[in-house]
Protein backbone atom coordinates (compact mmCIF):
# COMPACT_ATOMS: atom_id res chain seq x y z
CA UNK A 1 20.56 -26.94 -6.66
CA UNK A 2 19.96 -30.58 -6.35
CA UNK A 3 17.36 -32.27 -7.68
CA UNK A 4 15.76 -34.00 -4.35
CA UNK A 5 16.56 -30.72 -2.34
CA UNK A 6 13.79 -28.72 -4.44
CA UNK A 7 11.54 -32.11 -4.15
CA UNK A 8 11.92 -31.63 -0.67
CA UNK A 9 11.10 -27.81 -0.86
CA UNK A 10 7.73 -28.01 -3.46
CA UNK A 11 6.75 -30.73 -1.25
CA UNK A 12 6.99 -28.46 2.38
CA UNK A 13 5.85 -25.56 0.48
CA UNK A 14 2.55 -27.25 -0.58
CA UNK A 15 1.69 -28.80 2.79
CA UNK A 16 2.34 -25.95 4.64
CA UNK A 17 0.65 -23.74 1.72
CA UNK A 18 -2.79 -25.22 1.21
CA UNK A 19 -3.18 -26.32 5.16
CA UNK A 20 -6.13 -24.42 6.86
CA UNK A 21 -6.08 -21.43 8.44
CA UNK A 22 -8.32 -20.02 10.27
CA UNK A 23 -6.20 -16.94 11.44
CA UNK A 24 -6.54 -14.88 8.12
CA UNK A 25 -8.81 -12.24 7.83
CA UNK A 26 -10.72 -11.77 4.40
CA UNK A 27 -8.95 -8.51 2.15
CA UNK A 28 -11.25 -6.36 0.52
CA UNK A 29 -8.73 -6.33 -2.70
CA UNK A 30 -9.36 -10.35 -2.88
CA UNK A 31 -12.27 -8.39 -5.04
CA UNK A 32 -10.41 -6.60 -7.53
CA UNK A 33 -8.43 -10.59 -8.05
CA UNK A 34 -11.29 -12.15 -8.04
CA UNK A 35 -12.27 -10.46 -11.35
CA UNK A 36 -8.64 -11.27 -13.10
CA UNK A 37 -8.64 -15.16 -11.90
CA UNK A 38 -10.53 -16.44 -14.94
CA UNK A 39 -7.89 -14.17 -17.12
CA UNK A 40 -4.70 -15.76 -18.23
CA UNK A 41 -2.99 -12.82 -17.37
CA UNK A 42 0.24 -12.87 -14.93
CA UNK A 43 -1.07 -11.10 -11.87
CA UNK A 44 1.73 -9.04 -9.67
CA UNK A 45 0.94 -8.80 -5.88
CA UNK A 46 3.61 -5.67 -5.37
CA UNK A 47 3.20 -3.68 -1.79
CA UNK A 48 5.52 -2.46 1.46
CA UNK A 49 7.18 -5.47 3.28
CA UNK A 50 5.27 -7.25 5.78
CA UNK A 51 1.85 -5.81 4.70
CA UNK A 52 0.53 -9.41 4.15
CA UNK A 53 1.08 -10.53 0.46
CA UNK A 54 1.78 -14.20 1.05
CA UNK A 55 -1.24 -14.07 3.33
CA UNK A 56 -3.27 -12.84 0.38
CA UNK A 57 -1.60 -15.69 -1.79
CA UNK A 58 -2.86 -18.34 0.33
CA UNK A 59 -6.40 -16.65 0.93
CA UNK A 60 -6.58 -16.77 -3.46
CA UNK A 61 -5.56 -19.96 -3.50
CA UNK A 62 -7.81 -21.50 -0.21
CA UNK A 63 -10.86 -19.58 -2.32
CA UNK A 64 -9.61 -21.36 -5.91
CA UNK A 65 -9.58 -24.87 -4.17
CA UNK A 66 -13.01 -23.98 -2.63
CA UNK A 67 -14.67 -22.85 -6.13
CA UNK A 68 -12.60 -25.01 -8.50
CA UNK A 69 -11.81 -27.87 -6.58
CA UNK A 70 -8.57 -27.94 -8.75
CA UNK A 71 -6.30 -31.11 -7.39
CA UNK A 72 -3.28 -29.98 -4.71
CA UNK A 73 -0.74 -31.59 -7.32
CA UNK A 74 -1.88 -28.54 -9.67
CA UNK A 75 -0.69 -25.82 -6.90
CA UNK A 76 2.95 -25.23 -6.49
CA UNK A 77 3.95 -22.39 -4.06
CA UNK A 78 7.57 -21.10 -3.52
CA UNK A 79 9.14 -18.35 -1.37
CA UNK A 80 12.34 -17.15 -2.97
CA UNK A 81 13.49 -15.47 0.65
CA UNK A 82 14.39 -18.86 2.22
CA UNK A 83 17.79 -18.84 2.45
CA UNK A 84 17.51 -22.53 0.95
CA UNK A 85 17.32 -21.30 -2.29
CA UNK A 86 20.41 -19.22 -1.97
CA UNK A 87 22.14 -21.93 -4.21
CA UNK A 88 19.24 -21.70 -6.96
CA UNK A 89 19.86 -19.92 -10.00
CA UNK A 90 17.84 -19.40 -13.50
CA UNK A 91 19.20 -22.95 -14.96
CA UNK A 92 17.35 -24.25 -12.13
CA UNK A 93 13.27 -23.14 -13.00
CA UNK A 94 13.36 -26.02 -15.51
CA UNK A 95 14.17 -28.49 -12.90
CA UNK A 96 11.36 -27.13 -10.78
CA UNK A 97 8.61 -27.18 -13.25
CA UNK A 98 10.10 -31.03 -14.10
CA UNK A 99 9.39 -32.14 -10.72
CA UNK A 100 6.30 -30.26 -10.60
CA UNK A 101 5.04 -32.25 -13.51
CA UNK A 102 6.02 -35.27 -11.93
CA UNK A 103 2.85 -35.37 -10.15
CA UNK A 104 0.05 -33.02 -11.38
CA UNK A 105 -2.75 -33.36 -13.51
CA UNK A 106 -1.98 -32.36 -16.79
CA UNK A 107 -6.03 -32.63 -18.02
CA UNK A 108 -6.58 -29.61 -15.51
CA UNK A 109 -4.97 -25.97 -14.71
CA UNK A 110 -2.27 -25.32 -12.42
CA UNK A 111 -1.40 -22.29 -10.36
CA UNK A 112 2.00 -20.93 -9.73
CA UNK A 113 2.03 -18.57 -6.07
CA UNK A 114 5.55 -17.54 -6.33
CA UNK A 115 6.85 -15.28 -3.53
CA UNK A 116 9.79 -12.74 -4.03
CA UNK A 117 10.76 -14.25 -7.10
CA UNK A 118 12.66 -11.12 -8.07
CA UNK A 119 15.63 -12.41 -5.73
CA UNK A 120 16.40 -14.56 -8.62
CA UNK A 121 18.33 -12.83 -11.66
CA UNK A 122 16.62 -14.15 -15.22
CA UNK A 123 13.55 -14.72 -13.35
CA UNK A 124 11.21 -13.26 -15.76
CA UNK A 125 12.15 -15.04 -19.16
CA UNK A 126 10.71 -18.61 -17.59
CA UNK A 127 7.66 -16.91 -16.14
CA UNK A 128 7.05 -15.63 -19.87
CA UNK A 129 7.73 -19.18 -21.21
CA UNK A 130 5.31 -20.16 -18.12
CA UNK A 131 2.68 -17.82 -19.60
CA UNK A 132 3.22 -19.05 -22.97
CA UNK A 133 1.48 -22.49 -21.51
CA UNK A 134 -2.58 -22.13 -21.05
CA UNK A 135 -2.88 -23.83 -18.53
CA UNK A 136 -0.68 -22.16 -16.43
CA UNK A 137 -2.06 -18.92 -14.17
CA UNK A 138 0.39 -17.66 -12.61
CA UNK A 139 0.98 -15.26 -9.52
CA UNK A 140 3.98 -13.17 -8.16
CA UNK A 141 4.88 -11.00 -5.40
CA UNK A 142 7.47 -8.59 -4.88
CA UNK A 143 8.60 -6.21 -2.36
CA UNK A 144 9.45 -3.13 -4.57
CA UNK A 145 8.65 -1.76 -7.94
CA UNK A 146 11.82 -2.95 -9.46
CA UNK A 147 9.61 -6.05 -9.58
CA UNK A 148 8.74 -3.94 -12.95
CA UNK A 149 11.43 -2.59 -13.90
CA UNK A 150 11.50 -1.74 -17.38
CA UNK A 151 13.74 -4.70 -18.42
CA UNK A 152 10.82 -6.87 -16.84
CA UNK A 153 8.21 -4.86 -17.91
CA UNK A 154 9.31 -5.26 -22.06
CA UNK A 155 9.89 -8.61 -21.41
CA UNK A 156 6.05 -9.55 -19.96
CA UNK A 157 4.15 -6.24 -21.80
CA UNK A 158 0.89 -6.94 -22.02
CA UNK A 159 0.87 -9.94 -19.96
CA UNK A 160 0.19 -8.42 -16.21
CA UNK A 161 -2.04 -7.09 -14.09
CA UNK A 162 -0.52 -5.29 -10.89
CA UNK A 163 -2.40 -5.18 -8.01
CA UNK A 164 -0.88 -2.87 -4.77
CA UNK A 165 -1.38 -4.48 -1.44
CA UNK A 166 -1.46 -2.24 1.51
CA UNK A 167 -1.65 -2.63 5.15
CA UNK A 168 -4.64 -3.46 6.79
CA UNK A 169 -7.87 -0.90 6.28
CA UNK A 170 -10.20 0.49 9.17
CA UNK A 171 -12.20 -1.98 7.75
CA UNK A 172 -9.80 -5.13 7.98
CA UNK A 173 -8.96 -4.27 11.34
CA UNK A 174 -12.76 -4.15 12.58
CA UNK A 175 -12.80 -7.69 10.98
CA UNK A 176 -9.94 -9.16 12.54
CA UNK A 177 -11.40 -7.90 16.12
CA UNK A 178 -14.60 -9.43 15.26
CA UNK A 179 -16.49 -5.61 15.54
CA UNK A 180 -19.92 -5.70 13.58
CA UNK A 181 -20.37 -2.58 11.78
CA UNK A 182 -23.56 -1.88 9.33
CA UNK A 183 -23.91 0.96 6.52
CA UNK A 184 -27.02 3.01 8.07
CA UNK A 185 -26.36 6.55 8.63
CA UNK A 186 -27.48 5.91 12.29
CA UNK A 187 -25.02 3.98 14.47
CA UNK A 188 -26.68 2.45 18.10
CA UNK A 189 -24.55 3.74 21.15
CA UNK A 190 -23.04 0.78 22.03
CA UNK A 191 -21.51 -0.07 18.17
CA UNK A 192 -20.76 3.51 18.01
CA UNK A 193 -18.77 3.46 21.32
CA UNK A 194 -17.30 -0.52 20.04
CA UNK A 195 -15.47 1.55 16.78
CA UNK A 196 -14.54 4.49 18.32
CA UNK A 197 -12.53 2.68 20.73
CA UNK A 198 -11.09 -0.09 17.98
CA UNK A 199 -10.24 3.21 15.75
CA UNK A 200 -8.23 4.45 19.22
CA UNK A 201 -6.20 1.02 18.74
CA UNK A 202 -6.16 1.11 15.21
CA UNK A 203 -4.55 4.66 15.14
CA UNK A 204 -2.19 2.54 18.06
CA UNK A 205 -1.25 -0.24 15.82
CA UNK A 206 -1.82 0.30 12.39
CA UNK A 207 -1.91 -1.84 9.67
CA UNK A 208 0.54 -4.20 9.56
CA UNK A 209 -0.86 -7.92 10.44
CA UNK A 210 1.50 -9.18 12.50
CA UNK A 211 1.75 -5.96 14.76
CA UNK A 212 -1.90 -6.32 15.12
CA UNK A 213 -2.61 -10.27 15.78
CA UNK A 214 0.61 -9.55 18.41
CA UNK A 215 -0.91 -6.66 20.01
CA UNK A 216 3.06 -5.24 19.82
CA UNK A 217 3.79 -2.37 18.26
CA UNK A 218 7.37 -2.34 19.08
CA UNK A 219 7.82 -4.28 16.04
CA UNK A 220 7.89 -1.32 13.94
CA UNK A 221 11.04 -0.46 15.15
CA UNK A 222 12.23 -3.85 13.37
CA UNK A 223 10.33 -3.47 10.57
CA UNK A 224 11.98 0.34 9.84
CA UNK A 225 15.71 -1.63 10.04
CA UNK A 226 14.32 -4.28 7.74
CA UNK A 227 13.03 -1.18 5.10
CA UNK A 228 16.69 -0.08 5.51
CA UNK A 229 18.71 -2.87 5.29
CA UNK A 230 17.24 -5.15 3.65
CA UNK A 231 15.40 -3.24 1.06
CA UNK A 232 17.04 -0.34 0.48
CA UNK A 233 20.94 -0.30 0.83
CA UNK A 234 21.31 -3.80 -0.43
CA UNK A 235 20.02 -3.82 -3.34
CA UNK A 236 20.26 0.07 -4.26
CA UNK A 237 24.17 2.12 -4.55
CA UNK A 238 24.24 4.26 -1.66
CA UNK A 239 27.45 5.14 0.10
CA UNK A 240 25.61 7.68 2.11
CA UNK A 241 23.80 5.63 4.46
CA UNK A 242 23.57 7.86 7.69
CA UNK A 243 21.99 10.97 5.15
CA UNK A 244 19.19 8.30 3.51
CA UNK A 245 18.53 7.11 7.91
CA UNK A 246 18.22 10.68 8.57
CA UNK A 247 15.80 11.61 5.64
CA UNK A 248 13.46 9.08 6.22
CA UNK A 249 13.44 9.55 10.57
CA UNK A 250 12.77 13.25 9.39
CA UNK A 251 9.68 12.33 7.11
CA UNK A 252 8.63 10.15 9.57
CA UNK A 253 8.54 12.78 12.06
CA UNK A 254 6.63 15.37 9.68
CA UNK A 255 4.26 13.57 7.42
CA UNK A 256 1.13 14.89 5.24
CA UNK A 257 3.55 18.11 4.85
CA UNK A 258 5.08 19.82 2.04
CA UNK A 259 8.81 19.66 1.83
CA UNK A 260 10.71 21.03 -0.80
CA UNK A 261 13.95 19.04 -2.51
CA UNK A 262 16.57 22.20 -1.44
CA UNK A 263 15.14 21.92 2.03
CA UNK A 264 15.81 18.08 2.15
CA UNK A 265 19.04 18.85 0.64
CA UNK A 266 20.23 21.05 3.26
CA UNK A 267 18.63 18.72 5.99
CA UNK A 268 20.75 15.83 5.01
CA UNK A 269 23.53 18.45 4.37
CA UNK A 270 23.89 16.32 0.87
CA UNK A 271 25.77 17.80 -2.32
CA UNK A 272 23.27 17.64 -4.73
CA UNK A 273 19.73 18.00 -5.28
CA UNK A 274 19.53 15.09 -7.61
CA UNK A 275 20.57 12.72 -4.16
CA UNK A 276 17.49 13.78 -2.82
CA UNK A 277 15.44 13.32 -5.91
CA UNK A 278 16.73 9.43 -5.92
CA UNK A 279 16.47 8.89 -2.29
CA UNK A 280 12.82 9.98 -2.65
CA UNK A 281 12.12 7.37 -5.86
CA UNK A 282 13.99 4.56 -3.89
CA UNK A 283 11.64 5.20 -0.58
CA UNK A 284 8.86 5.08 -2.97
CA UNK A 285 9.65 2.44 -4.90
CA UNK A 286 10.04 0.03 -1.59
CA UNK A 287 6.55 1.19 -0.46
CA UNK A 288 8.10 3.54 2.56
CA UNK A 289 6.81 6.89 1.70
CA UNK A 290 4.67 8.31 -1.52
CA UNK A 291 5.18 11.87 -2.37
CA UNK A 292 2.06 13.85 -3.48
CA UNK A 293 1.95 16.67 -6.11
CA UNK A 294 0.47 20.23 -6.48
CA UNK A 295 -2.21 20.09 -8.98
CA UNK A 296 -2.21 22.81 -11.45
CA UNK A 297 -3.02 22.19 -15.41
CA UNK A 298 0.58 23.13 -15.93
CA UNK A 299 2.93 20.11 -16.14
CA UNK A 300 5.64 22.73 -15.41
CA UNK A 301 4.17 24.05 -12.33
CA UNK A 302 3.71 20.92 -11.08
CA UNK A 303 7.13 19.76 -11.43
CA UNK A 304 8.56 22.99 -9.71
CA UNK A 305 6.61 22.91 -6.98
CA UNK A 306 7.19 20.95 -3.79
CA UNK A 307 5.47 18.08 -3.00
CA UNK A 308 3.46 16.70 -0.07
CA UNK A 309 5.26 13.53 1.67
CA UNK A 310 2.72 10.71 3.01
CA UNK A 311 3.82 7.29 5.03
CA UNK A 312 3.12 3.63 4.15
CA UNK A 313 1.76 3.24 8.16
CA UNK A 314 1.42 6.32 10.42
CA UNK A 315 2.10 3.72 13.33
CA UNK A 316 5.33 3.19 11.42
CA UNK A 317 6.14 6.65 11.53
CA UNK A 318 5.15 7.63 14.85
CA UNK A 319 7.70 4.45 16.61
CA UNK A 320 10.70 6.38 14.86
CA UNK A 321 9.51 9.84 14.61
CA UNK A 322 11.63 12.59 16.70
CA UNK A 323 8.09 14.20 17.58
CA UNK A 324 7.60 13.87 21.58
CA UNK A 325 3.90 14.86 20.91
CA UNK A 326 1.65 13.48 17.94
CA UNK A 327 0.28 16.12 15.50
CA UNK A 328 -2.86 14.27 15.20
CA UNK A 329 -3.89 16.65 12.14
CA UNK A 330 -1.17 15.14 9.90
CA UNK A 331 -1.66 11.76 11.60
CA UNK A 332 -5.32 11.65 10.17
CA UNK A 333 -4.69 13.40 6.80
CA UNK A 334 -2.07 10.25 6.40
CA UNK A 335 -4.75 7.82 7.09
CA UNK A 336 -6.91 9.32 4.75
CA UNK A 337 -4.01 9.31 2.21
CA UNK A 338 -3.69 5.87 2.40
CA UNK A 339 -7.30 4.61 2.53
CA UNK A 340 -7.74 7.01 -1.02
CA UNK A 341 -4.65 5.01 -2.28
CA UNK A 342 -6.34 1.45 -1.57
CA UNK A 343 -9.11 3.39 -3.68
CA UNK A 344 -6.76 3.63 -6.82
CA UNK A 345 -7.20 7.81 -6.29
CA UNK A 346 -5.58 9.88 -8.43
CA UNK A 347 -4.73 12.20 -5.75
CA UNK A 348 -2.99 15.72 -5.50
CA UNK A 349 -2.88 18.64 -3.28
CA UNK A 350 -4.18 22.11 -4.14
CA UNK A 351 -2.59 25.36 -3.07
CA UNK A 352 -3.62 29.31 -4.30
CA UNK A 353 -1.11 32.49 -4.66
CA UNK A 354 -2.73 33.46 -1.20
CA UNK A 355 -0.96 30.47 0.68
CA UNK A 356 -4.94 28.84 0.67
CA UNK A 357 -4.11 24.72 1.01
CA UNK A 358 -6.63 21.93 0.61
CA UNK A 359 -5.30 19.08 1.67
CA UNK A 360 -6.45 16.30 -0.87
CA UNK A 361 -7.53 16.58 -4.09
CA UNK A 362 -9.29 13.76 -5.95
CA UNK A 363 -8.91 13.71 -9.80
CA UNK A 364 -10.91 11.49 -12.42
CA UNK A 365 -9.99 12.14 -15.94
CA UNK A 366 -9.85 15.60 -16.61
CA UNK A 367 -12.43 16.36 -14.06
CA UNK A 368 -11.86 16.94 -10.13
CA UNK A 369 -13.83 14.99 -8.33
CA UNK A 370 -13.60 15.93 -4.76
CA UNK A 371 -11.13 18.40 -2.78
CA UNK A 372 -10.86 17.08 1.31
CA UNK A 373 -9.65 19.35 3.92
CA UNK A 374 -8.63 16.99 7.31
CA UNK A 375 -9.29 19.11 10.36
CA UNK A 376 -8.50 17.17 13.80
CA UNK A 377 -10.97 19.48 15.59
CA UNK A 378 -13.19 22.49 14.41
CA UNK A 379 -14.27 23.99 17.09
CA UNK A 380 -12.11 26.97 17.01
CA UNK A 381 -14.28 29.86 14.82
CA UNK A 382 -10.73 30.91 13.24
CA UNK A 383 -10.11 27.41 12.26
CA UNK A 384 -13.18 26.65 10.93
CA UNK A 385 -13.48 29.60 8.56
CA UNK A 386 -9.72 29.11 7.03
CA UNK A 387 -10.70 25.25 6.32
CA UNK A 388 -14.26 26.64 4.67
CA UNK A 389 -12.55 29.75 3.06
CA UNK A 390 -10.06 27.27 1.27
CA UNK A 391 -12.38 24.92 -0.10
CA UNK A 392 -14.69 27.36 -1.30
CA UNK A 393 -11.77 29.60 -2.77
CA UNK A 394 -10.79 25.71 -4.68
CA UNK A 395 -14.58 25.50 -5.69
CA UNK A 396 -14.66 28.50 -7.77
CA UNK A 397 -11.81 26.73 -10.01
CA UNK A 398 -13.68 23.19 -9.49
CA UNK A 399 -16.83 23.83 -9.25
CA UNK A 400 -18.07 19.87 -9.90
CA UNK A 401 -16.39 18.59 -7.05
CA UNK A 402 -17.58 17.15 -4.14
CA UNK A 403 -16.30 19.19 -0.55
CA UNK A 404 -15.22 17.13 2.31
CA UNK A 405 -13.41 18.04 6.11
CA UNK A 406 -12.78 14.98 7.63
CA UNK A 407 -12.72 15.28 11.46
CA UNK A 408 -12.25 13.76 14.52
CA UNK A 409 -15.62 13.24 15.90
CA UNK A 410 -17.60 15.97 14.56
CA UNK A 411 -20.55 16.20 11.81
CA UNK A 412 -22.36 18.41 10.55
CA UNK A 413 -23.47 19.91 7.00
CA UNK A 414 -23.09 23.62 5.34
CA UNK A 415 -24.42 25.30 3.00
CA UNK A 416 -23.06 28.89 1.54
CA UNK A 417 -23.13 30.52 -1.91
CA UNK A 418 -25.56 27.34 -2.78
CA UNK A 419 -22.55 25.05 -2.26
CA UNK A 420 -22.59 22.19 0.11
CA UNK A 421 -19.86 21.00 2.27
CA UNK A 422 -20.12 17.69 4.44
CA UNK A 423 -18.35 17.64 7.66
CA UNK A 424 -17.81 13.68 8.89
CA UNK A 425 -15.81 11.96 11.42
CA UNK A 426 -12.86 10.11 9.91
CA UNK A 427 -13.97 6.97 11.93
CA UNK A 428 -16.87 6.85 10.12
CA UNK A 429 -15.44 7.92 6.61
CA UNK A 430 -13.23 5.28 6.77
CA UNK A 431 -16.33 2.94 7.02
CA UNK A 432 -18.64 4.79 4.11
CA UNK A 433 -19.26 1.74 1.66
């Protein structure tokens, strides 16, 4: 590229980068970069596609000019998607740091916020001669996990800290609508009435910030083509396009379910099992879906057994599903799925020889640490004792964990066989400090 057309970029970049704005709502993983900052690690903001990671670059680096009060010249910020840079190639980083040194202050750190860097081949040798500077921090995003891929991850071992950035929380979203909520057990009427109805929306929207500042979730629809073809078929070898469309529309339509690769298989009407097997990595690796084992202490069990499929955004699955009515059940499980995920939750899904299921199973360690059953409503007697009868059939295996059904508005508290089982709504779960 020429030298005064990547002036000309830095230069945009950094106005437009470190300008206010007042539109960006705080994340609660801000917390868990807040604590690597001060490290000279490389820190890795991976996550889905429009889930908000430049956002969260410019929120780290409005916070660092707050608390350090480091000089703009230090900052340089770069998005590798601009079709500008389509001329740019690895021979071309040293010209960029040049002209970045051009101006700053070399007595004081600098920060590099570089956006979908993996776009550029050889990318990862300058940020490891980057690193090899002290007074360099450094910060990269990336759509998909091939952001580590094991060439990248031999080349920086030891050097990163990945952090997974999801859509918007419960929690985010009460933010952004400017909805008070407090931690006391006891909720007054009219804040109890304010989140039900913003969890209504929520389940509406989901996560994604731009569907929810535009109030639009038609833009789903857009986003699902994007997942496809942008993320998926170019950069992955798949001639079978219409059978990797028609997996992920039939996820979509039956999340937080078990589905077995020969099933799949036959779905898709695809040759081999070993398709389905990659289709499944590639969906996970671009943040799409996240498939959830059977625990058992046997490795080998666990591998033969089927596992349980969960969505990035069940607002995202429901604008493509094939389902003409939502199985709210599944819908909630997902939720829960995904706010255990933001959690770092080691998380499985338990089943007996009888055909017992609980749905979520938390592990820590060796140890389980709580099994979750997600029951839309349990006011039917017959539903109510299969949810009970399957955690307490788990408890006699794990009997340290905690018991959970998450709900849709009802709670209550059991006890039988001097066991305890809390009943909450998943509103309010999702807002449990």
């Amino acid at each position: 590229m020429e030298r005064n057309k990547i002036k000309e970029l830095i230069l945009e970049y950094r106005g437009r980068f470190i300008s206010p704005d007042n539109s960006l709502i705080y994340r609660e993983i801000l917390k868990d970069i807040q604590f690597y900052i001060s490290s000279k690690e490389i820190i890795f903001i991976t996550g889905t596609r429009r889930g908000g990671k430049s956002s969260l670059m410019k929120l780290i680096c409005t916070q660092l000019i707050k608390d350090t009060h480091i000089p703009l010249t230090n900052i340089l910020y770069l998005n590798f998607e601009d079709e500008r840079f389509i001329e740019l190639n690895v021979s071309d980083f040293n010209l960029i740091y040049e002209i970045f040194l051009e101006e700053n202050d070399s007595n004081k750190k600098s920060y590099f916020f570089l956006d979908e860097i993996q776009n550029i081949p050889g990318w990862e040798k300058w940020v490891n001669r980057l690193y090899e500077m002290h007074q360099i921090k450094i910060f990269i995003t990336g759509s998909n996990r091939n952001l580590l891929s094991s060439e990248v991850a031999s080349t920086l071992t030891g050097r990163n800290r990945v952090i997974t950035n999801y859509p918007f929380s419960f929690r985010e979203f009460l933010s952004y609508k400017k909805i008070k909520h407090d931690h006391s057990p006891i909720y007054l009427t009219e804040e109890r009435a304010r989140i039900k109805n913003a969890f209504q929306e929520y389940l509406k929207l989901g996560g994604y910030p731009e569907v929810i500042k535009s109030n639009d979730p038609t833009l789903l629809e857009q986003y699902f083509k994007d997942f496809i073809y942008r993320d998926i078929l170019p950069r992955y070898t798949i001639r079978k396009n219409k059978a990797m469309r028609e997996l992920c529309l039939f996820l979509a339509s039956n999340i937080a379910s078990v589905h077995s690769y020969k099933k799949l298989q036959q779905l898709v009407e695809s040759k081999s099992i070993n398709t389905i097997k990659n289709f499944l990595e590639i969906l996970e690796e671009v943040y799409l879906f996240f498939q959830v084992d059977l625990f058992d202490y046997s490795i080998k069990r666990q591998i033969y057994n089927p596992s349980k499929i969960y969505t990035i955004d069940t607002a995202l699955s429901q604008s493509i599903s094939f389902q003409f009515s939502k199985n709210l059940g599944h819908i909630y499980e997902n939720i829960v799925f995904l706010e255990l995920k933001r959690q770092n939750k080691d998380i499985y899904y338990w089943k007996d020889k009888e055909g017992r299921e609980v749905d979520l199973v938390v592990r820590s360690g060796r140890e389980i640490e709580e099994m979750i059953q997600v029951c839309y409503q349990m006011n039917n007697p017959d539903t109510r004792n299969r949810e009970i009868k399957a955690l307490m059939k788990a408890h006699q295996e794990f009997k340290k964990a905690k018991l959970t059904i998450i709900t849709d508005d009802e709670e209550d508290s059991y006890r039988t066989d001097n066991v305890s089982i809390k009943m909450i709504p998943l509103w309010k779960w999702l807002l449990m400090p």
